[in-house]
PDB file of N, CA and C in Angstrom:
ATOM      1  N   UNK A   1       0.818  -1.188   0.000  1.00  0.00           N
ATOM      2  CA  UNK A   1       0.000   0.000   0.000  1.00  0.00           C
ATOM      3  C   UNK A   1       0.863   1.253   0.000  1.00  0.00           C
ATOM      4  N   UNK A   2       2.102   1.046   0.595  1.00  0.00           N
ATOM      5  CA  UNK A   2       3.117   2.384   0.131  1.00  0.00           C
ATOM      6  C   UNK A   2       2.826   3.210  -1.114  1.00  0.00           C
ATOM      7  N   UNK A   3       3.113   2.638  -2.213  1.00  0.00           N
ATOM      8  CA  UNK A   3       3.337   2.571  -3.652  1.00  0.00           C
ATOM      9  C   UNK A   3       1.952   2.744  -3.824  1.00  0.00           C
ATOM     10  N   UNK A   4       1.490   3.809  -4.942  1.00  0.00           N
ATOM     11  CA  UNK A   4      -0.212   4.322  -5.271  1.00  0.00           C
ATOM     12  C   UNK A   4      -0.405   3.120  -5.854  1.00  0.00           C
ATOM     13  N   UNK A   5       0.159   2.405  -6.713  1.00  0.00           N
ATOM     14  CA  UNK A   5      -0.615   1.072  -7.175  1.00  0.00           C
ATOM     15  C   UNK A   5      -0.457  -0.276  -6.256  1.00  0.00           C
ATOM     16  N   UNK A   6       0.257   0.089  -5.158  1.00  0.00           N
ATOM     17  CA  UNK A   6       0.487  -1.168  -4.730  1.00  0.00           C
ATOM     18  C   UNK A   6       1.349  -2.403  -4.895  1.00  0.00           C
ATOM     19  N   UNK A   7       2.018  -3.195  -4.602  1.00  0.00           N
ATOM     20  CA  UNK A   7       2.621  -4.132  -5.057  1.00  0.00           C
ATOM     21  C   UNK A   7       1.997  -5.442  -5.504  1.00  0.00           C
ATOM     22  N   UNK A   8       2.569  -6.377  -6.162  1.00  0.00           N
ATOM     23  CA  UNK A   8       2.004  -7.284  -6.788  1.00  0.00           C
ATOM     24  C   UNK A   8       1.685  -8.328  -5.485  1.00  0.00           C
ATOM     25  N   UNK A   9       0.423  -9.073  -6.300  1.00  0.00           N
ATOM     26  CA  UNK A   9      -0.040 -10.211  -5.087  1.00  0.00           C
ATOM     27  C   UNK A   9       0.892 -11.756  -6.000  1.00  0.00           C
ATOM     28  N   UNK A  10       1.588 -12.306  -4.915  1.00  0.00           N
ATOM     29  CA  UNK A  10       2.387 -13.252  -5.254  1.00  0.00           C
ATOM     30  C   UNK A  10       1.585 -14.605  -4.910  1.00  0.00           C
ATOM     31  N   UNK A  11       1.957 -15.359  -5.557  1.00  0.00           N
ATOM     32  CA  UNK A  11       1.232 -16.731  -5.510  1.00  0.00           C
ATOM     33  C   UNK A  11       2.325 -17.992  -5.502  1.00  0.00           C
ATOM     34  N   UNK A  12       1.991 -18.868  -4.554  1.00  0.00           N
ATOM     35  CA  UNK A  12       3.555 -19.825  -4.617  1.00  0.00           C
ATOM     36  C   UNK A  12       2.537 -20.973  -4.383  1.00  0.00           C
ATOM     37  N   UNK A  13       2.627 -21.574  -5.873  1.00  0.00           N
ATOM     38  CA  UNK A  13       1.598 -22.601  -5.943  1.00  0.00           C
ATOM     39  C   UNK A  13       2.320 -24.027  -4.755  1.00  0.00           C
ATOM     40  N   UNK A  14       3.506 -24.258  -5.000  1.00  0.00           N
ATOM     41  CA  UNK A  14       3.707 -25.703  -4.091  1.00  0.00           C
ATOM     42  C   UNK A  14       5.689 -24.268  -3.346  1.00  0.00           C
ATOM     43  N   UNK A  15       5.064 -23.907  -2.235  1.00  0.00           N
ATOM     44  CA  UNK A  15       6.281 -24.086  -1.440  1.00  0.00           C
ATOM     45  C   UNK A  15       6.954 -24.885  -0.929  1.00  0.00           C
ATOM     46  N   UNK A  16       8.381 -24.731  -0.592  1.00  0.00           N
ATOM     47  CA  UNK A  16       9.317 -25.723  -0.056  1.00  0.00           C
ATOM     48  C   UNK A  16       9.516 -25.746   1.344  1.00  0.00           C
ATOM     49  N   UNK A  17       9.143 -26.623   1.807  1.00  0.00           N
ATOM     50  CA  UNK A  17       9.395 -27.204   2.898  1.00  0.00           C
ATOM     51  C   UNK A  17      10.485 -27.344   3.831  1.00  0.00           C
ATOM     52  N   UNK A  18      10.629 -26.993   5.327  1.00  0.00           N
ATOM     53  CA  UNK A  18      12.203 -27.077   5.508  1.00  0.00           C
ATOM     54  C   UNK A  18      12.732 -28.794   5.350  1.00  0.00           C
ATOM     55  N   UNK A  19      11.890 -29.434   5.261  1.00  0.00           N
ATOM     56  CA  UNK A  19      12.238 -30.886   5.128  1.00  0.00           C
ATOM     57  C   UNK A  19      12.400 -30.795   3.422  1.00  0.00           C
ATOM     58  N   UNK A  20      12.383 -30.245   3.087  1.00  0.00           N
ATOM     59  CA  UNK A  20      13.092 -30.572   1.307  1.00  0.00           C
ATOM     60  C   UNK A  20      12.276 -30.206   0.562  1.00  0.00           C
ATOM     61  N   UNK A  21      10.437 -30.743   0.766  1.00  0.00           N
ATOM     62  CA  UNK A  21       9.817 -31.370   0.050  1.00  0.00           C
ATOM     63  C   UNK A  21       8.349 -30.644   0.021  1.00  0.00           C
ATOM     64  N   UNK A  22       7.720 -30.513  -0.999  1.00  0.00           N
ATOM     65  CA  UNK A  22       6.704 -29.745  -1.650  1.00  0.00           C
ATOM     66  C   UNK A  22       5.428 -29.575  -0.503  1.00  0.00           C
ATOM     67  N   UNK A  23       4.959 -28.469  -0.445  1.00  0.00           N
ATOM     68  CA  UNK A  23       3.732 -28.482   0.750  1.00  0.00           C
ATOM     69  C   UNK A  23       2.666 -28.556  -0.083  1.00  0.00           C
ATOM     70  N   UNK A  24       1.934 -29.119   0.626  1.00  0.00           N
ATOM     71  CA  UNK A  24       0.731 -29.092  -0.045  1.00  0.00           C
ATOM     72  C   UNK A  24      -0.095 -28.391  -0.086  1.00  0.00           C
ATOM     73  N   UNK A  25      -0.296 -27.233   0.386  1.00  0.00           N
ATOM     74  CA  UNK A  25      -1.144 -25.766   0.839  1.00  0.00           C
ATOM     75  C   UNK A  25      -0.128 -25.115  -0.147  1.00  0.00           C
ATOM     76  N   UNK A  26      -0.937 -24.086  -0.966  1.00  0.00           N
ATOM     77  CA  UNK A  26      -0.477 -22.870  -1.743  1.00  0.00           C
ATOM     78  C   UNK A  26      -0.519 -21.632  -0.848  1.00  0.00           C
ATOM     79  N   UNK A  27       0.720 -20.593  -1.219  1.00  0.00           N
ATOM     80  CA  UNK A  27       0.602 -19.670  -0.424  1.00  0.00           C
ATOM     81  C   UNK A  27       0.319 -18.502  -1.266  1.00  0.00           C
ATOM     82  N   UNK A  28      -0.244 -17.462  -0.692  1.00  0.00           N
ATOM     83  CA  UNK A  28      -0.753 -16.162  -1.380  1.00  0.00           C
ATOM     84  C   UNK A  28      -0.224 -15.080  -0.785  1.00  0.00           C
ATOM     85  N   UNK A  29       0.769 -14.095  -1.186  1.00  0.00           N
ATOM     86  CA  UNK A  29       0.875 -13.061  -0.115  1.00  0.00           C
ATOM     87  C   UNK A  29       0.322 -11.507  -0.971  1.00  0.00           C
ATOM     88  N   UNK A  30       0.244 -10.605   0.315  1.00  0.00           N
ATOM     89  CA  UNK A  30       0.390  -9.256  -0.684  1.00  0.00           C
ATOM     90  C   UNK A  30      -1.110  -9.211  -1.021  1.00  0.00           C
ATOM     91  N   UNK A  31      -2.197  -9.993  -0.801  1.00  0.00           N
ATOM     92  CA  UNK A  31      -3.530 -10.247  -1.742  1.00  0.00           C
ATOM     93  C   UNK A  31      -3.796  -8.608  -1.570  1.00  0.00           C
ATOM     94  N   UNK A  32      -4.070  -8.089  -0.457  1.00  0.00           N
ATOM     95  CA  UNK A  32      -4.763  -6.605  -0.278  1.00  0.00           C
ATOM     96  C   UNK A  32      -3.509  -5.554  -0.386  1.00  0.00           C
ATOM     97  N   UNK A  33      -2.675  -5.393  -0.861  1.00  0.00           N
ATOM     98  CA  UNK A  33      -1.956  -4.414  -0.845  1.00  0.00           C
ATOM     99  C   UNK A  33      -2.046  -3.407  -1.940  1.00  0.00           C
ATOM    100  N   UNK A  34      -3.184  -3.112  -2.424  1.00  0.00           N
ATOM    101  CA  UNK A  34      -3.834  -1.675  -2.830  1.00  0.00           C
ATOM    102  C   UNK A  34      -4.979  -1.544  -2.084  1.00  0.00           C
ATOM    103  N   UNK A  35      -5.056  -0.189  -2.375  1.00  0.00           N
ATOM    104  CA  UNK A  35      -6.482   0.091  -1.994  1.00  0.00           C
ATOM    105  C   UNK A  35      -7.755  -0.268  -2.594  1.00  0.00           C
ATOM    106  N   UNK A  36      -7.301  -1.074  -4.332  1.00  0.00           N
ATOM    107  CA  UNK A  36      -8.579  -1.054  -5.019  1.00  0.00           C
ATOM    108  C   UNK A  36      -8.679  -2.729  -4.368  1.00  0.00           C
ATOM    109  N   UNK A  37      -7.902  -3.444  -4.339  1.00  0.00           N
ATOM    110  CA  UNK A  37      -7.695  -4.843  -4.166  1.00  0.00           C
ATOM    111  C   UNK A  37      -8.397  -4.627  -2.826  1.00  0.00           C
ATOM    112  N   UNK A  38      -7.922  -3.798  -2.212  1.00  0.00           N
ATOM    113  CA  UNK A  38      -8.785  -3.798  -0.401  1.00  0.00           C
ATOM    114  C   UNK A  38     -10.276  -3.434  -0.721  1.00  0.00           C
ATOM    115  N   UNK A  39     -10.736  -2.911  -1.265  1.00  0.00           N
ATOM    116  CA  UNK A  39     -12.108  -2.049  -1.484  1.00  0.00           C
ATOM    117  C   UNK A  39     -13.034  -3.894  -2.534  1.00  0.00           C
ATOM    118  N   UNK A  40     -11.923  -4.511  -2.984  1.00  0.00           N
ATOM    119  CA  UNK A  40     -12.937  -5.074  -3.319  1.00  0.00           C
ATOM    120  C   UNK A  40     -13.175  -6.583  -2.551  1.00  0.00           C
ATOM    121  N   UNK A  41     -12.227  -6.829  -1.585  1.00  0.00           N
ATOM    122  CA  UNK A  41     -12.052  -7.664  -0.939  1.00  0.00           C
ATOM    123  C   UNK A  41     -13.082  -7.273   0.520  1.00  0.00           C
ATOM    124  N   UNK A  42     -13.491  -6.131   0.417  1.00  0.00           N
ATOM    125  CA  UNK A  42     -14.229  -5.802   1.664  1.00  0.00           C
ATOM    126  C   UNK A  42     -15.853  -5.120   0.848  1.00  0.00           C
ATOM    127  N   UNK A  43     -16.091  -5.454  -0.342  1.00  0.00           N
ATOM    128  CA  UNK A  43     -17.396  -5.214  -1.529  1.00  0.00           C
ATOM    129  C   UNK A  43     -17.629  -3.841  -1.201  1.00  0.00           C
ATOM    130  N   UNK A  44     -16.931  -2.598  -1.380  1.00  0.00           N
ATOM    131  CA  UNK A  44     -16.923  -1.247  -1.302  1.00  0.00           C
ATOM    132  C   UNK A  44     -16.596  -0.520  -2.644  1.00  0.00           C
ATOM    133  N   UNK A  45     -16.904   0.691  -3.162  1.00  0.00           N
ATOM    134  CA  UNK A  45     -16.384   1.276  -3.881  1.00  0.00           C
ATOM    135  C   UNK A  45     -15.063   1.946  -3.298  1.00  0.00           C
ATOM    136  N   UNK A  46     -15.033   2.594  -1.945  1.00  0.00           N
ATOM    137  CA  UNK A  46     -13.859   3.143  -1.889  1.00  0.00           C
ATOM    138  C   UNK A  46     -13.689   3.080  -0.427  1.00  0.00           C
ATOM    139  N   UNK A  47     -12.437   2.903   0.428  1.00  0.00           N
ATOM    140  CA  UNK A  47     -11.870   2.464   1.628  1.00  0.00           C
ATOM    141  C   UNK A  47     -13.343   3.296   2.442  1.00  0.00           C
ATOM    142  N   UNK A  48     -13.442   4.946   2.268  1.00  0.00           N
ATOM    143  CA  UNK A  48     -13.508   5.606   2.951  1.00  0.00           C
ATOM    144  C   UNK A  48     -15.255   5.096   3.112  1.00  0.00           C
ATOM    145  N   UNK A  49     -15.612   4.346   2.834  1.00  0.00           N
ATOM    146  CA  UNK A  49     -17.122   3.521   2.888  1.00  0.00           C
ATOM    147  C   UNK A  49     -17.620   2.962   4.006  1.00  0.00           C
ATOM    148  N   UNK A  50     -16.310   2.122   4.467  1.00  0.00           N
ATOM    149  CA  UNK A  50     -16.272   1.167   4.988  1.00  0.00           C
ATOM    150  C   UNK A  50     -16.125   2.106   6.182  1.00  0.00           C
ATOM    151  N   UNK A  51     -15.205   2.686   6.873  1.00  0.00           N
ATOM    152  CA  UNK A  51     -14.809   3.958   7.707  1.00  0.00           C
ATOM    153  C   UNK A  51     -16.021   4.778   7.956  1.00  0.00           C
ATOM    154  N   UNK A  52     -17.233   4.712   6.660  1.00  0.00           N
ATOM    155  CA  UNK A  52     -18.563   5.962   6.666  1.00  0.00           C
ATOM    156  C   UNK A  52     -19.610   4.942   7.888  1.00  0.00           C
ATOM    157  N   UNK A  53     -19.377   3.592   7.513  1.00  0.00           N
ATOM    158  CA  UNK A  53     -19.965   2.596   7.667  1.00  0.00           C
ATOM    159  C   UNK A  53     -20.209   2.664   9.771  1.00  0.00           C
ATOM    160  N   UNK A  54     -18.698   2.181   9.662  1.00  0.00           N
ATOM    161  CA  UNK A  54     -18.290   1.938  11.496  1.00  0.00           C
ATOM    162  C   UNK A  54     -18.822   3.386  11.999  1.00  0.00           C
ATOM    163  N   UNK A  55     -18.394   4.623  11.285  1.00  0.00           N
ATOM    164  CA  UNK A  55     -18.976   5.802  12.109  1.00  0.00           C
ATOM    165  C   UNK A  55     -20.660   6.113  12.511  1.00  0.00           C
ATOM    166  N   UNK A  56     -21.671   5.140  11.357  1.00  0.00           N
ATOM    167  CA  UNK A  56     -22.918   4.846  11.764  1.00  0.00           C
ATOM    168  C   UNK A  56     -23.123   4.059  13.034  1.00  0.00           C
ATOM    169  N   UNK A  57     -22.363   2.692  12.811  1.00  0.00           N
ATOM    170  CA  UNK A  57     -22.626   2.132  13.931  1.00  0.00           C
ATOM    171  C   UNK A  57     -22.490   2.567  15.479  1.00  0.00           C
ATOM    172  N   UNK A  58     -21.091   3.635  15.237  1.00  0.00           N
ATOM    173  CA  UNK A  58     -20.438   4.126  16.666  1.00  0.00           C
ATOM    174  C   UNK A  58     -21.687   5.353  17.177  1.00  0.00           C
ATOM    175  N   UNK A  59     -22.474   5.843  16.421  1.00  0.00           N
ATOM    176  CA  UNK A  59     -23.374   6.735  16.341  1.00  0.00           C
ATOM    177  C   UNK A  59     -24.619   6.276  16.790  1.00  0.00           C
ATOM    178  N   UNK A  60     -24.936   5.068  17.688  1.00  0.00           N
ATOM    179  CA  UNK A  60     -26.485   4.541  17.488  1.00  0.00           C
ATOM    180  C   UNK A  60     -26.718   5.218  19.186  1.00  0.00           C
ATOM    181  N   UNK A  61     -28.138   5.485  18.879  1.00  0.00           N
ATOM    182  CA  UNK A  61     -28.887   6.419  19.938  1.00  0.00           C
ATOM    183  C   UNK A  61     -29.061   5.482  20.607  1.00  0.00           C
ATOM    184  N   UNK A  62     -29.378   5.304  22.181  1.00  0.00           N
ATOM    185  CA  UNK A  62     -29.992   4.588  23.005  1.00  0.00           C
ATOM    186  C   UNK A  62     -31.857   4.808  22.841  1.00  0.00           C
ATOM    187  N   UNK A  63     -32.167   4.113  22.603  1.00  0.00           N
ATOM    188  CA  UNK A  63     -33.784   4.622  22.826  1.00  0.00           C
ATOM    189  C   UNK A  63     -34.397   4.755  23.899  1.00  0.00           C
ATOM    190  N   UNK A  64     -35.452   5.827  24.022  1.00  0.00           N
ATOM    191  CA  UNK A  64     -35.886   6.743  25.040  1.00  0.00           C
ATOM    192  C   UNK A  64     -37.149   5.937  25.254  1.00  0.00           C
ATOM    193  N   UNK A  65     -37.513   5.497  26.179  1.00  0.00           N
ATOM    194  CA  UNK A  65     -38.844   5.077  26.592  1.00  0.00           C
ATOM    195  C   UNK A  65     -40.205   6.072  27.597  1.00  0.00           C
TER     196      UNK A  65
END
C-alpha cells in the first residue's frame, strides 16, 4: 500500500518445505496491498465507505422510553 498502485499479489503454488519437500497448501501473499484490491475484498467502492460505515454504527442512539 506504500506505492499508489500497490505491489504485486504473489502466488507460490507448491512451497518448499524445511524438510526438502513440496507443501501441499499454496501460499498467497500481498492479496490486499492496494487500496482497489482492499475495497474489493471488503465489496466497497472506496476504503472511505467502509470507515462511513463503522462511524454509523459508533453513532447509534440509546432509545428513550
Amino acid at each position: 500500500m506504500k506505492s499508489p498502485q500497490g505491489g504485486p499479489a504473489l502466488l507460490f503454488a507448491k512451497p518448499t518445505l524445511r524438510s526438502g519437500t513440496a507443501s501441499r497448501y499454496p501460499v498467497a501473499v500481498n492479496l490486499f496491498g492496494s487500496e482497489r484490491r482492499m475495497a474489493l475484498a471488503l465489496g466497497v467502492e472506496r476504503l472511505d465507505d467502509v470507515g462511513d460505515r463503522i462511524a454509523q454504527l459508533l453513532d447509534l442512539k440509546v432509545p428513550t422510553l
